[in-house]
Each structure stands twice: as structure tokens, then as C-alpha cells.
C-alpha atoms as a PDB file:
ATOM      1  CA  UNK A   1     -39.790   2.668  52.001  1.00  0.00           C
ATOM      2  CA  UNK A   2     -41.945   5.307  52.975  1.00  0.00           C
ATOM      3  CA  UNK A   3     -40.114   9.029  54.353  1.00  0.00           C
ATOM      4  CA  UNK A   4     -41.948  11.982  55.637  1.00  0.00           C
ATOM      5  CA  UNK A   5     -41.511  14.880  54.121  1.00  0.00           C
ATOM      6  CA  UNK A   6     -42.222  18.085  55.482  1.00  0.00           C
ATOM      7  CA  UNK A   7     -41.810  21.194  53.278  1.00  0.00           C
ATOM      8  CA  UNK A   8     -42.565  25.192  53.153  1.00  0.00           C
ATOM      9  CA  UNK A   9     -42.479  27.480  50.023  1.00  0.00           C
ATOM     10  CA  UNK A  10     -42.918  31.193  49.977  1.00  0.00           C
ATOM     11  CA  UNK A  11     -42.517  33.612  47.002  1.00  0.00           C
ATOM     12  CA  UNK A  12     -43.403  36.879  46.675  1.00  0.00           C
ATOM     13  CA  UNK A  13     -41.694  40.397  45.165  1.00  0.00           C
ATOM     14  CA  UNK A  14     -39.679  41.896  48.160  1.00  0.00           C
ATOM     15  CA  UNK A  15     -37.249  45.115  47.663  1.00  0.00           C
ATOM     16  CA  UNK A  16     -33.713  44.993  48.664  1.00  0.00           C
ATOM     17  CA  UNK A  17     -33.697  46.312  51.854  1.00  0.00           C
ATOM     18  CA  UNK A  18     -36.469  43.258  52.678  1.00  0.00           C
ATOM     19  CA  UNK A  19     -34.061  40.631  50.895  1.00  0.00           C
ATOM     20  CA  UNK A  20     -31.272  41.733  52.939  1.00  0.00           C
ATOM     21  CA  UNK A  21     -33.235  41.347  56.084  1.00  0.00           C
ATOM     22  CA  UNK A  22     -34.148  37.377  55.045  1.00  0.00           C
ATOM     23  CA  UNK A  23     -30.566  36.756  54.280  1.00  0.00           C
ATOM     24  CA  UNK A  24     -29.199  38.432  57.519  1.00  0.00           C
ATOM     25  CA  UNK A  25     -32.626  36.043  59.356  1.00  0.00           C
ATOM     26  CA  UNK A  26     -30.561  33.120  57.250  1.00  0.00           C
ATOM     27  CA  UNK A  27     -27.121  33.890  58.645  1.00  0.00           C
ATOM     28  CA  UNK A  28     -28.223  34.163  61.863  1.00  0.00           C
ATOM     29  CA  UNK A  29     -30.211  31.148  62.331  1.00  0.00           C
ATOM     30  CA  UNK A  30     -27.109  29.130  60.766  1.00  0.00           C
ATOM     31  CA  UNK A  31     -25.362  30.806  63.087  1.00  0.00           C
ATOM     32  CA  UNK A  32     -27.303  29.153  66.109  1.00  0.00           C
ATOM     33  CA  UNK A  33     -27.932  26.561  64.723  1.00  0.00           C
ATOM     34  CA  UNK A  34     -31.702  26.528  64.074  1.00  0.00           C
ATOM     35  CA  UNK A  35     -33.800  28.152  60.968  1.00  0.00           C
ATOM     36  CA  UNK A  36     -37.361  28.576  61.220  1.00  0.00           C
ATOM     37  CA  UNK A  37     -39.390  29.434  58.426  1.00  0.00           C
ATOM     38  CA  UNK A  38     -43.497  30.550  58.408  1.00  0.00           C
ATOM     39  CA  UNK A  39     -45.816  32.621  56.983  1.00  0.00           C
ATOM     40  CA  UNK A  40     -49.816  32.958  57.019  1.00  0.00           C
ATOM     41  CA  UNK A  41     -50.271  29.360  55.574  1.00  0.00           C
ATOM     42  CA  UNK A  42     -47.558  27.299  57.067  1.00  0.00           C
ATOM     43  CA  UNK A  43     -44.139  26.886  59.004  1.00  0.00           C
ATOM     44  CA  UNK A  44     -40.946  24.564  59.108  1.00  0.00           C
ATOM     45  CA  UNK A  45     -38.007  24.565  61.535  1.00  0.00           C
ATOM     46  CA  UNK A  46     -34.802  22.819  60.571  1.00  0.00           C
ATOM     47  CA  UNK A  47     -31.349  22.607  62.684  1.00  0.00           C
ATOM     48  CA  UNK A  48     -28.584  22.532  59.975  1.00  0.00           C
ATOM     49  CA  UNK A  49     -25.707  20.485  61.533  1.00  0.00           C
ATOM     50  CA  UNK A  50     -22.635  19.125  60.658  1.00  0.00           C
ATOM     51  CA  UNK A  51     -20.931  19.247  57.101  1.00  0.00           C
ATOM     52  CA  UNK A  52     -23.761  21.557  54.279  1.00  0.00           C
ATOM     53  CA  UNK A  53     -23.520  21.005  50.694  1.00  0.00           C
ATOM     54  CA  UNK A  54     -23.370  24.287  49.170  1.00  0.00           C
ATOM     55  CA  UNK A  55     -24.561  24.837  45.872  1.00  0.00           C
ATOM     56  CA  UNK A  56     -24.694  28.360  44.233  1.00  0.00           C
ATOM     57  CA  UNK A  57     -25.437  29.391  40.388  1.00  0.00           C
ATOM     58  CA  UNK A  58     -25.979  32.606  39.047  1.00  0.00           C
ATOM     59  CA  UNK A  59     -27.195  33.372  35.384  1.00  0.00           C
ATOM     60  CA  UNK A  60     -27.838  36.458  33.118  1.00  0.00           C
ATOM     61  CA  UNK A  61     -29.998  35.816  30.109  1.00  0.00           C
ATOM     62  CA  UNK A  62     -31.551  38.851  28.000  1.00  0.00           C
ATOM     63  CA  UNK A  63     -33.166  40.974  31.095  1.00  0.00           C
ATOM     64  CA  UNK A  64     -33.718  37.981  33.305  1.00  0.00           C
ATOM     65  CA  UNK A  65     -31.022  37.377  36.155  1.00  0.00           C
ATOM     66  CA  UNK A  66     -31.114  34.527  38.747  1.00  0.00           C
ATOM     67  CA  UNK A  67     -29.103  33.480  41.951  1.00  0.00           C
ATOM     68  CA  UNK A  68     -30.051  30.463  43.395  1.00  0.00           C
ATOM     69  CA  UNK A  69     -28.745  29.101  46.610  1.00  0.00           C
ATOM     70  CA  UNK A  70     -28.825  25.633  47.480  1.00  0.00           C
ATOM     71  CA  UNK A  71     -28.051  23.963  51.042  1.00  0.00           C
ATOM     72  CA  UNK A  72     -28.579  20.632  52.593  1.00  0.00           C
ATOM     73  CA  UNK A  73     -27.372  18.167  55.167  1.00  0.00           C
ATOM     74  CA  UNK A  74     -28.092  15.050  56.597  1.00  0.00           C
ATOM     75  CA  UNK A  75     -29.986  15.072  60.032  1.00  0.00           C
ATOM     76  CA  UNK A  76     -28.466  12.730  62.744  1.00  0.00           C
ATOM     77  CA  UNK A  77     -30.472  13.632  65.474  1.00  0.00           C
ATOM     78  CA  UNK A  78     -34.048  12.173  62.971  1.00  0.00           C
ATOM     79  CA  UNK A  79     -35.775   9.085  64.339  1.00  0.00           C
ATOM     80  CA  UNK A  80     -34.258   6.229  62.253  1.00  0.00           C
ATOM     81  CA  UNK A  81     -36.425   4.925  59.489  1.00  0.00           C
ATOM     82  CA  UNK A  82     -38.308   1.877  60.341  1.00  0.00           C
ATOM     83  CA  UNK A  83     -37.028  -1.341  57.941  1.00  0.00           C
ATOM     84  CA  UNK A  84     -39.454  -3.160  56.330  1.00  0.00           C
ATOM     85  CA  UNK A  85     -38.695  -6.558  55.702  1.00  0.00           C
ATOM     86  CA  UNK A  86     -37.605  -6.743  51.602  1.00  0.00           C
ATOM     87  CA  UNK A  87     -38.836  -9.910  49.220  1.00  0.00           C
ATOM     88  CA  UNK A  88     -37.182 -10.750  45.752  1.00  0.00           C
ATOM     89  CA  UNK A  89     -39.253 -13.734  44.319  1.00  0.00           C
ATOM     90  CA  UNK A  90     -38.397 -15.135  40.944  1.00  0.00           C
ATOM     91  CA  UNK A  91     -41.825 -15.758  38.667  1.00  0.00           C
END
């Protein structure tokens, strides 16, 4: 079965004040129920809807620390996959 599977990844070093500004952009676009991501090279929209599976870890090791911040959901509104019809053939 063959899904589409459009992505967008950005990293860069950003001070406080700028990280606060992309989590406030976060809380209010899950707020209205639309997030839009984009930068020189490419862009993504997503509508978060429904039930999100949260999933936060933090970790301290030596002088490295680390927050990650995980959320998905199912889309409803998608175009349903197409089925393909399925053969199991004994050799």
C-alpha cells in the first residue's frame, strides 16, 4: 500500500526570546485549529483535530539537556486510501 507523505524539518540555533515566539506560533495555531510551518526551502500545513497523542521527555546528561515534544493524530477529513486488491498464493 502506497501513502503520501509530506514532511518539513527546520533546525537552527534560536535564543529564548525566538523559542518562545515558535511555541506561542504552536499554541496558537492549535488553538485554531490549523499549524503551518515554512521556511526558505519548503512549507507544510496540518489541522490537528480530534483526540492528540502527547508525548514529552526531557533528559540531562553531562552538559547536554533535551526536551522533546511529540504530537500526532489521525486525520479524518484525508482522502481515503485507495485498496488494492491483495493475493496470497501458496508455491
Amino acid at each position: 500500500m502506497k501513502r503520501q507523505k509530506n514532511s518539513f524539518r527546520h533546525e537552527s540555533l534560536q535564543d529564548q526570546e525566538s523559542v518562545l515566539a515558535i511555541m506561542q506560533a504552536l499554541t496558537n495555531g492549535l488553538a485554531k485549529g490549523k499549524l503551518t510551518f515554512s521556511d526558505d526551502d519548503d512549507s507544510l500545513s496540518l489541522k490537528p483535530e480530534g483526540l492528540l497523542a502527547v508525548k514529552l521527555t526531557a533528559s540531562q546528561e553531562d552538559n547536554r539537556n533535551r526536551i522533546n515534544l511529540r504530537l500526532s493524530w489521525e486525520s479524518r477529513g484525508g482522502r481515503p486510501a485507495k485498496k488494492k486488491a491483495l493475493s496470497v498464493r501458496p508455491k
